[in-house]
N, C-alpha and C. Protein backbone atom coordinates (compact mmCIF):
# COMPACT_ATOMS: atom_id res chain seq x y z
N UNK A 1 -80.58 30.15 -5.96
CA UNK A 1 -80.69 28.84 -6.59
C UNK A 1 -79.94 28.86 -7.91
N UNK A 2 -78.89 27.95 -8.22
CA UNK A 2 -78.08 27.67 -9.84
C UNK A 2 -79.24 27.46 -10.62
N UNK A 3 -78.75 27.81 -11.74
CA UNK A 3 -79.81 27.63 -12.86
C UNK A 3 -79.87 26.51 -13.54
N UNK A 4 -80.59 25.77 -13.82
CA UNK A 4 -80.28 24.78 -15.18
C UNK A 4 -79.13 24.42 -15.78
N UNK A 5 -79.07 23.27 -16.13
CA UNK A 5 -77.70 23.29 -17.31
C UNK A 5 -78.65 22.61 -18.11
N UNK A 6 -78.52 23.41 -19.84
CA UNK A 6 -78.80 22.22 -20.62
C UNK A 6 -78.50 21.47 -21.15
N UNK A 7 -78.90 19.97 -21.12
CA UNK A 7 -77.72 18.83 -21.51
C UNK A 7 -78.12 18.10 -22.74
N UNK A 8 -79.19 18.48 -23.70
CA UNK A 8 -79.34 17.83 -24.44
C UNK A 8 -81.25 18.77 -24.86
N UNK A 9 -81.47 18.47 -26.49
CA UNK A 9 -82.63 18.95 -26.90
C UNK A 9 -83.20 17.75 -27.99
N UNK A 10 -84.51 17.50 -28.12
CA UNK A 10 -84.81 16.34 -28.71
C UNK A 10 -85.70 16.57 -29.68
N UNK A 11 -85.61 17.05 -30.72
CA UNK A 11 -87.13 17.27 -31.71
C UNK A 11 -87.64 16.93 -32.23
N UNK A 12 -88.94 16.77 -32.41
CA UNK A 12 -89.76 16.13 -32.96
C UNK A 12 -90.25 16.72 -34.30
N UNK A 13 -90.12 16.34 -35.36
CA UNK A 13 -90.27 17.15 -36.75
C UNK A 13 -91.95 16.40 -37.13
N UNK A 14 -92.71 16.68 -37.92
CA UNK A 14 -93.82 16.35 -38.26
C UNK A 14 -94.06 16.55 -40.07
N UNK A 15 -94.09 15.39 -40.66
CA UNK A 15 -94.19 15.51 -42.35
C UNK A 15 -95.54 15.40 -42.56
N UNK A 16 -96.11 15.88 -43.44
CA UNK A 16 -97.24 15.63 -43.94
C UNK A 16 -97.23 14.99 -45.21
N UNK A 17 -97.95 13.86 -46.23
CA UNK A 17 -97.69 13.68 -46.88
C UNK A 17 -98.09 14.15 -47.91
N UNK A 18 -97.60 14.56 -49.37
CA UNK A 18 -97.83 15.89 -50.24
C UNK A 18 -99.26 15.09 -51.10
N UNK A 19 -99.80 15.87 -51.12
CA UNK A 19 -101.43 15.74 -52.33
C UNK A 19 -102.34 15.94 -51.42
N UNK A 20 -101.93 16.46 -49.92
CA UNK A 20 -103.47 16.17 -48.95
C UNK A 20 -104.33 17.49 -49.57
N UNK A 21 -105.76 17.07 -49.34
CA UNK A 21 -106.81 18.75 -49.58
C UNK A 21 -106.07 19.19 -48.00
N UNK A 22 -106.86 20.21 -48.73
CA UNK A 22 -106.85 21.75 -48.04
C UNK A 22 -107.57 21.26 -46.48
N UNK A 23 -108.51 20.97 -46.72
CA UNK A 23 -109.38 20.23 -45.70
C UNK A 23 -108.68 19.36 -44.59
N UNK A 24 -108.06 18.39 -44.92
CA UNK A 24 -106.96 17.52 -44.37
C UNK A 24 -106.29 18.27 -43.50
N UNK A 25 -105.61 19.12 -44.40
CA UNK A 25 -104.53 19.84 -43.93
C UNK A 25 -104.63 20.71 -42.87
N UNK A 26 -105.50 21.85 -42.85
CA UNK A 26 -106.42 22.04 -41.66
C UNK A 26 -106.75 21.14 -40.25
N UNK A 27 -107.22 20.35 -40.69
CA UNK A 27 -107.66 19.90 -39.69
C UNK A 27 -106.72 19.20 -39.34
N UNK A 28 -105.57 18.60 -39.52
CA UNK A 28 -104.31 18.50 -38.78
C UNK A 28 -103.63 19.74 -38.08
N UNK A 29 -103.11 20.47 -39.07
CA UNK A 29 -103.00 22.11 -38.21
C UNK A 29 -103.68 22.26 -36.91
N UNK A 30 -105.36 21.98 -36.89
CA UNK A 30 -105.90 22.58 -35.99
C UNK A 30 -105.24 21.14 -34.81
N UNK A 31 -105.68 19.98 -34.71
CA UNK A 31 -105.43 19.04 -33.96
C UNK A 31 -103.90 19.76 -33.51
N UNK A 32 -102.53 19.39 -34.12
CA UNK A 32 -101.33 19.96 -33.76
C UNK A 32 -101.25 21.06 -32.52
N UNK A 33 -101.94 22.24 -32.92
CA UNK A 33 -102.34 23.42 -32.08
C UNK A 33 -102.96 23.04 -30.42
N UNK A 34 -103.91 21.93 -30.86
CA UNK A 34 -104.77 21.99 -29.30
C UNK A 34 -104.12 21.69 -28.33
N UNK A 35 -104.74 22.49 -27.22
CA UNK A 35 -104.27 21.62 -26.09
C UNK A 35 -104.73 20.79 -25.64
N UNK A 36 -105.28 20.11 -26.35
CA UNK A 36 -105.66 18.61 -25.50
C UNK A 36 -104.40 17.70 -26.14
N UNK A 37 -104.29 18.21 -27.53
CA UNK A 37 -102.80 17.05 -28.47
C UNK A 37 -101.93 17.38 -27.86
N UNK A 38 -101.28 18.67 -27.22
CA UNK A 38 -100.29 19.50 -26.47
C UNK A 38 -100.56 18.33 -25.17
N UNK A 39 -101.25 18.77 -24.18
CA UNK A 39 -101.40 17.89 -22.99
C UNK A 39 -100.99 16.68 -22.72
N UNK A 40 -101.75 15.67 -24.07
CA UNK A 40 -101.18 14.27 -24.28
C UNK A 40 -99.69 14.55 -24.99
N UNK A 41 -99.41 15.38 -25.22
CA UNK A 41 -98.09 14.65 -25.86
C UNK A 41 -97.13 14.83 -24.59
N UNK A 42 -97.39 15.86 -23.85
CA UNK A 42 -96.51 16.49 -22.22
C UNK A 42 -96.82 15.48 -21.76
N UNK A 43 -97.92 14.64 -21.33
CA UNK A 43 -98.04 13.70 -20.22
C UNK A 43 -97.33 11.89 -20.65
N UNK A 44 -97.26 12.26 -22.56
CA UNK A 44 -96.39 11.09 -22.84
C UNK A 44 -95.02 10.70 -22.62
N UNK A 45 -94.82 12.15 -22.98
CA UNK A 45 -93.20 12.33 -22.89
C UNK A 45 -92.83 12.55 -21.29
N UNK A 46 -93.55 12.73 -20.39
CA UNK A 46 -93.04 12.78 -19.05
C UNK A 46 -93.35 11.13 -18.49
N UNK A 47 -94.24 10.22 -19.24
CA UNK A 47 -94.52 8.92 -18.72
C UNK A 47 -93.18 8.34 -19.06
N UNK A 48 -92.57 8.07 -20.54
CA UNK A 48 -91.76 8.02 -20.74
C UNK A 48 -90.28 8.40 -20.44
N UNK A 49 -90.14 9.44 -19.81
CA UNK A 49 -88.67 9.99 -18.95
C UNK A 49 -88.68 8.78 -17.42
N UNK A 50 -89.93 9.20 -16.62
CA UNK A 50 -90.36 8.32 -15.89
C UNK A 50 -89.97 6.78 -15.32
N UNK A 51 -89.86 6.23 -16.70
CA UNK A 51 -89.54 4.79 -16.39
C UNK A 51 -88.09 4.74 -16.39
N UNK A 52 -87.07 5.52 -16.38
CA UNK A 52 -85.44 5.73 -16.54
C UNK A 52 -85.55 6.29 -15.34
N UNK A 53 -84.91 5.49 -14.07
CA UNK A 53 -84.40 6.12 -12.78
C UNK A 53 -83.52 7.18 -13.13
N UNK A 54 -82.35 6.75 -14.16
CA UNK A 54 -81.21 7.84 -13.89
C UNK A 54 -82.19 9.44 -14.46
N UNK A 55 -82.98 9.30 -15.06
CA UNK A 55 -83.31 10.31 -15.33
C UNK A 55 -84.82 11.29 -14.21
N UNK A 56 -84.72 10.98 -13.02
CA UNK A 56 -85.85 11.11 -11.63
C UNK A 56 -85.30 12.35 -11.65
N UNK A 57 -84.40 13.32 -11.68
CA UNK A 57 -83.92 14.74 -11.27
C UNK A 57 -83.94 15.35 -12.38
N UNK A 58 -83.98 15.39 -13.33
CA UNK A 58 -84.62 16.05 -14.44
C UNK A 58 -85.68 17.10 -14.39
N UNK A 59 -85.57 18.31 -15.06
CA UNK A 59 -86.92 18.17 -15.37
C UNK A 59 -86.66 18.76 -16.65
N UNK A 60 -87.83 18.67 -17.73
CA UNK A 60 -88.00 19.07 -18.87
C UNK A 60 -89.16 19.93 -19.20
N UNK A 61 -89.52 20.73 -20.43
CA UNK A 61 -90.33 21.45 -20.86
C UNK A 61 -91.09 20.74 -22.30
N UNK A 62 -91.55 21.28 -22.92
CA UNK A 62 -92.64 21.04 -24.25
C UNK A 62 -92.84 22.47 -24.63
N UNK A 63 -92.33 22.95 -25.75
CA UNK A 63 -92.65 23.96 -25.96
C UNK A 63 -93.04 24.03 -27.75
N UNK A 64 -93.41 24.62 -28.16
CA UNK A 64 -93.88 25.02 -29.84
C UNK A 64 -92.91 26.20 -30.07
């Protein structure tokens, strides 16, 4: 089987805004990490590819 070609990479950057507590900050960290935020964001971004026919032979990853 040929391997892959890759044709393109899309990233998603994440700012926080500066003065948060410690507390805040954390608990974003932790949310970011889970896999339940991981899960929903894979099942968004694949709903989204989804509605673009030209894009049905695709496939993509989610990775950290």
């Amino acid at each position: 089987m040929a391997k892959p070609i890759l044709i393109d990479e899309i990233h998603l950057t994440i700012f926080m805004p500066p003065g948060l507590r410690a507390e805040s900050f954390r608990a974003i960290r932790r949310t970011l990490r889970s896999g339940r935020f991981q899960a929903a964001l894979r099942r968004a971004v694949h709903g989204v590819l989804a509605r673009y026919a030209a894009l049905g032979k695709i496939t993509c990853t989610l990775t950290r």
